[in-house]
N, C-alpha and C. Protein backbone atom coordinates (compact mmCIF):
# COMPACT_ATOMS: atom_id res chain seq x y z
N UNK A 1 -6.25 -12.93 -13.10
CA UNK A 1 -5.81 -11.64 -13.57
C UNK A 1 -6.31 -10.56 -12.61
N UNK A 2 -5.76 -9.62 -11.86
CA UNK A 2 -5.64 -8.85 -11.37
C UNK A 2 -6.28 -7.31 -12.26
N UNK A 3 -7.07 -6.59 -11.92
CA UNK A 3 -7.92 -5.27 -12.27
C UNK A 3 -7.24 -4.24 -11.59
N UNK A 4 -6.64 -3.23 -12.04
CA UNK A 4 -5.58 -2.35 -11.69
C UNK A 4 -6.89 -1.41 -11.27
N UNK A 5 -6.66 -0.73 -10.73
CA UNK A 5 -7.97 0.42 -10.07
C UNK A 5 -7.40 1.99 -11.14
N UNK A 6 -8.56 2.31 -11.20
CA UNK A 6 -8.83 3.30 -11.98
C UNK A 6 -8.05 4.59 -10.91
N UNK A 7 -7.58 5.80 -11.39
CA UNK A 7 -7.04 6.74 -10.22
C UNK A 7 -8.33 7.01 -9.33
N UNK A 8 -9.60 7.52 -10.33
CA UNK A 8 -10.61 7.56 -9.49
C UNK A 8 -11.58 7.03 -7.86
N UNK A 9 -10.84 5.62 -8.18
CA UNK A 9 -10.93 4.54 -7.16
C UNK A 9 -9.92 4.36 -6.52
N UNK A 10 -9.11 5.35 -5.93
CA UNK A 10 -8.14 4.74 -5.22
C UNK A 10 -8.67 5.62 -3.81
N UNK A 11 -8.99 6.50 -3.40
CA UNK A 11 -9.12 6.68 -2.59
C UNK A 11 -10.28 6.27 -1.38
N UNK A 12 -11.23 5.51 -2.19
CA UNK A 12 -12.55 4.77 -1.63
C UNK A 12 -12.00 3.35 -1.59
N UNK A 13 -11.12 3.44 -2.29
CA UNK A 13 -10.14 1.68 -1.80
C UNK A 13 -9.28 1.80 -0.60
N UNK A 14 -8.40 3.01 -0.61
CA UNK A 14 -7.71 3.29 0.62
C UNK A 14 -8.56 3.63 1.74
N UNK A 15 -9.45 3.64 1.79
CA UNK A 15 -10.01 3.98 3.13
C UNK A 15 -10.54 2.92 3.48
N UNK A 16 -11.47 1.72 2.30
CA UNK A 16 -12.25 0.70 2.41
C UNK A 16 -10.93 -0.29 3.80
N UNK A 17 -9.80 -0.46 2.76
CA UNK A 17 -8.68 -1.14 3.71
C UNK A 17 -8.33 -0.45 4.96
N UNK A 18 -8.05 0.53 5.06
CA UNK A 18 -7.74 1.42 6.25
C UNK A 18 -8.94 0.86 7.53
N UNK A 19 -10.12 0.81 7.35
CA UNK A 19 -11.18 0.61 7.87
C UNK A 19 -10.90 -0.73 8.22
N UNK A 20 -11.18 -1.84 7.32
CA UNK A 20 -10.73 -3.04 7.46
C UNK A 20 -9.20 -3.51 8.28
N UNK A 21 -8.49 -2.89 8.01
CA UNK A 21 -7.04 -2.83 9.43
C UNK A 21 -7.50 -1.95 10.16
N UNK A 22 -8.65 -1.81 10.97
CA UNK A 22 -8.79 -0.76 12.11
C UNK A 22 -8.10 0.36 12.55
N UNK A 23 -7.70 0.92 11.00
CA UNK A 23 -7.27 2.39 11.29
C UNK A 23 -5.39 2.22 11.17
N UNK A 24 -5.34 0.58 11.12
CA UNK A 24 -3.27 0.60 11.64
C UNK A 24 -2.23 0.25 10.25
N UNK A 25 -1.69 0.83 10.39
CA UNK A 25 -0.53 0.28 9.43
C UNK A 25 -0.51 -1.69 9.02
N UNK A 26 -0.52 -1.86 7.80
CA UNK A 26 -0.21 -3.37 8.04
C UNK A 26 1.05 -3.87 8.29
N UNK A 27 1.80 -2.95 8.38
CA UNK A 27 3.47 -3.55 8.58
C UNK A 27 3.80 -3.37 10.36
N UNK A 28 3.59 -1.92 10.18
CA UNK A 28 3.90 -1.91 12.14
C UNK A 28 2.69 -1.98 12.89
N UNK A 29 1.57 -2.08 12.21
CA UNK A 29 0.42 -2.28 13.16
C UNK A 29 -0.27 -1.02 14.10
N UNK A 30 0.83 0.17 13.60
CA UNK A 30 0.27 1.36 14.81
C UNK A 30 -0.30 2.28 13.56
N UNK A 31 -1.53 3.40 14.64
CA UNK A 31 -2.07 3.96 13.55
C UNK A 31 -1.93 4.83 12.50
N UNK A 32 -2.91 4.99 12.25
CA UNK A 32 -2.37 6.01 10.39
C UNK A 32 -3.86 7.07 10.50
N UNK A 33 -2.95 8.23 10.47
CA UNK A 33 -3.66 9.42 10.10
C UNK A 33 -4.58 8.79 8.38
N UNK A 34 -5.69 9.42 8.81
CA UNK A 34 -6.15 9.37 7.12
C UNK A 34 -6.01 9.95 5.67
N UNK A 35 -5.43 11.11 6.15
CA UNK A 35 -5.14 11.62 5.35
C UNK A 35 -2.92 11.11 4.88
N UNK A 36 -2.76 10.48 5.76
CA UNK A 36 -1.14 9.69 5.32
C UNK A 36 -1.16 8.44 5.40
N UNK A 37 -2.20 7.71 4.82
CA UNK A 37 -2.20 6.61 4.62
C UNK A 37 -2.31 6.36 3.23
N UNK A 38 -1.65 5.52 2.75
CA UNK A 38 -0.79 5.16 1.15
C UNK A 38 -1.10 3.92 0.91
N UNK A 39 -1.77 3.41 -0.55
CA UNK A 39 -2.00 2.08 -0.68
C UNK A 39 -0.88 1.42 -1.26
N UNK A 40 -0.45 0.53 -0.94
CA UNK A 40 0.73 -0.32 -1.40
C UNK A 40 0.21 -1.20 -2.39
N UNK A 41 0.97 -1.78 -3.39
CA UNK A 41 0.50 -2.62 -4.55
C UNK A 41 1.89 -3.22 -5.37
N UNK A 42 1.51 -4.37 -5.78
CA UNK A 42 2.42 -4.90 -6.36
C UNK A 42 2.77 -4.30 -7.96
N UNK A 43 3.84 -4.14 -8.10
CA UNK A 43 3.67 -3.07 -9.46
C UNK A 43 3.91 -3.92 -10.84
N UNK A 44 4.19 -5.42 -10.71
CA UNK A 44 3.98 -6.62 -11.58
C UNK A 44 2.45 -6.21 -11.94
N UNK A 45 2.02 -6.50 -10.80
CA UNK A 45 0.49 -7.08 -11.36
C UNK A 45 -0.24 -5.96 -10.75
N UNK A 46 -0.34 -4.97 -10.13
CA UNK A 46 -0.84 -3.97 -9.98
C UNK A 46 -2.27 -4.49 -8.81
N UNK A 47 -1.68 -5.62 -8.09
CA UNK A 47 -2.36 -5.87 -7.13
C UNK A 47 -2.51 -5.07 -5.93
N UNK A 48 -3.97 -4.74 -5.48
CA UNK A 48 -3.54 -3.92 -4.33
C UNK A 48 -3.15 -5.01 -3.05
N UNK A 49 -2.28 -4.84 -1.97
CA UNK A 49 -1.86 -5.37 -1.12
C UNK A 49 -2.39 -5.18 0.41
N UNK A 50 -2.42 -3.52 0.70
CA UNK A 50 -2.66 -3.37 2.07
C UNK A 50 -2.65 -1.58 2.08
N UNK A 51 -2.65 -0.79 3.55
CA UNK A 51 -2.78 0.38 3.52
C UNK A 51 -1.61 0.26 4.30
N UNK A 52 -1.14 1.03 4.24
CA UNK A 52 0.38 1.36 5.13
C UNK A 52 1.01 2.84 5.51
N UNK A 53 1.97 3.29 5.88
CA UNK A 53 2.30 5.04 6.36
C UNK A 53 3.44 4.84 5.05
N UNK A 54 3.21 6.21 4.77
CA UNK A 54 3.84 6.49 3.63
C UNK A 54 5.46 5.95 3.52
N UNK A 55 5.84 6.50 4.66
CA UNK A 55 7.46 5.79 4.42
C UNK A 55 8.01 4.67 4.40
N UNK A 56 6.77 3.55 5.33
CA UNK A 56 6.78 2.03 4.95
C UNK A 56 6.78 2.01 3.60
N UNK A 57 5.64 2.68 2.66
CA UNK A 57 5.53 1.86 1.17
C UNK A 57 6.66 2.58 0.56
N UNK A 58 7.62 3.66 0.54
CA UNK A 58 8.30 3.89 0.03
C UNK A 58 9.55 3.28 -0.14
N UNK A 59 9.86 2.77 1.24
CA UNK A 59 10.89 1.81 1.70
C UNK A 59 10.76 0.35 1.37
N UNK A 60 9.75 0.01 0.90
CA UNK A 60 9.27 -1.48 0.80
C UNK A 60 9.22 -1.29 -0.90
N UNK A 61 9.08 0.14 -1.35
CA UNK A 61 9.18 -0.01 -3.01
C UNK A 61 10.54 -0.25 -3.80
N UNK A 62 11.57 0.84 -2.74
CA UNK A 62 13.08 0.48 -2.51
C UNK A 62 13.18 -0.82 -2.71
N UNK A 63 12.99 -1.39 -1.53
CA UNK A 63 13.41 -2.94 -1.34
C UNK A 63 13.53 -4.00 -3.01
N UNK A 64 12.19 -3.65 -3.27
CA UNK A 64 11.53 -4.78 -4.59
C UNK A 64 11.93 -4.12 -5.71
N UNK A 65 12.73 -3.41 -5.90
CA UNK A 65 12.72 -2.61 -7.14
C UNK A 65 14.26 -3.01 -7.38
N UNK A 66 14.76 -2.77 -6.20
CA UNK A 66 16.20 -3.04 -5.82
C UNK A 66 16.65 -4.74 -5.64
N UNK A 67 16.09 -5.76 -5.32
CA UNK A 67 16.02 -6.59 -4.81
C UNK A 67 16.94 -7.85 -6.07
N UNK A 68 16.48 -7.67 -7.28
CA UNK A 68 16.76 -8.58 -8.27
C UNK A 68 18.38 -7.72 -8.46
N UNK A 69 18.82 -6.80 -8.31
CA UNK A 69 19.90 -6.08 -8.63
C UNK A 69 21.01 -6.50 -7.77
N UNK A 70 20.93 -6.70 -6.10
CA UNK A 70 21.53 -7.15 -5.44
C UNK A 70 21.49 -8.80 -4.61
N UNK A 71 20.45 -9.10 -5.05
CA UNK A 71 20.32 -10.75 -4.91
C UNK A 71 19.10 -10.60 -3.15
């Protein structure tokens, strides 16, 4: 079972990962301002996944949200 993070904890989680990917996006690998870096999470299980640039996780929320609708 997966522990959804409190709002309080999200930003000492986003940086913890940010740190841990040496500052880069996990999708394109190039870097991320700190202050526009966005934690991605599975919204089933409210797993956190990775740190990414905002328009990756927006586009990747698209994708999965959309995904069962169009096959």
């Amino acid at each position: 079972m997966t522990t959804r993070l409190k709002y309080s904890q999200v930003p000492a989680q986003r940086l913890h990962l940010l740190t841990e990917q040496n500052g880069c996006c996990a999708l394109c690998k190039l870097p991320i301002a700190e202050g526009s870096a966005v934690l991605d999470h599975d919204h089933k299980s409210g797993a956190v996944r990775a740190t990414l640039h905002r328009g990756f996780n927006s586009l990747l929320g698209k994708v999965e949200n959309n995904a069962a609708r169009y096959g």
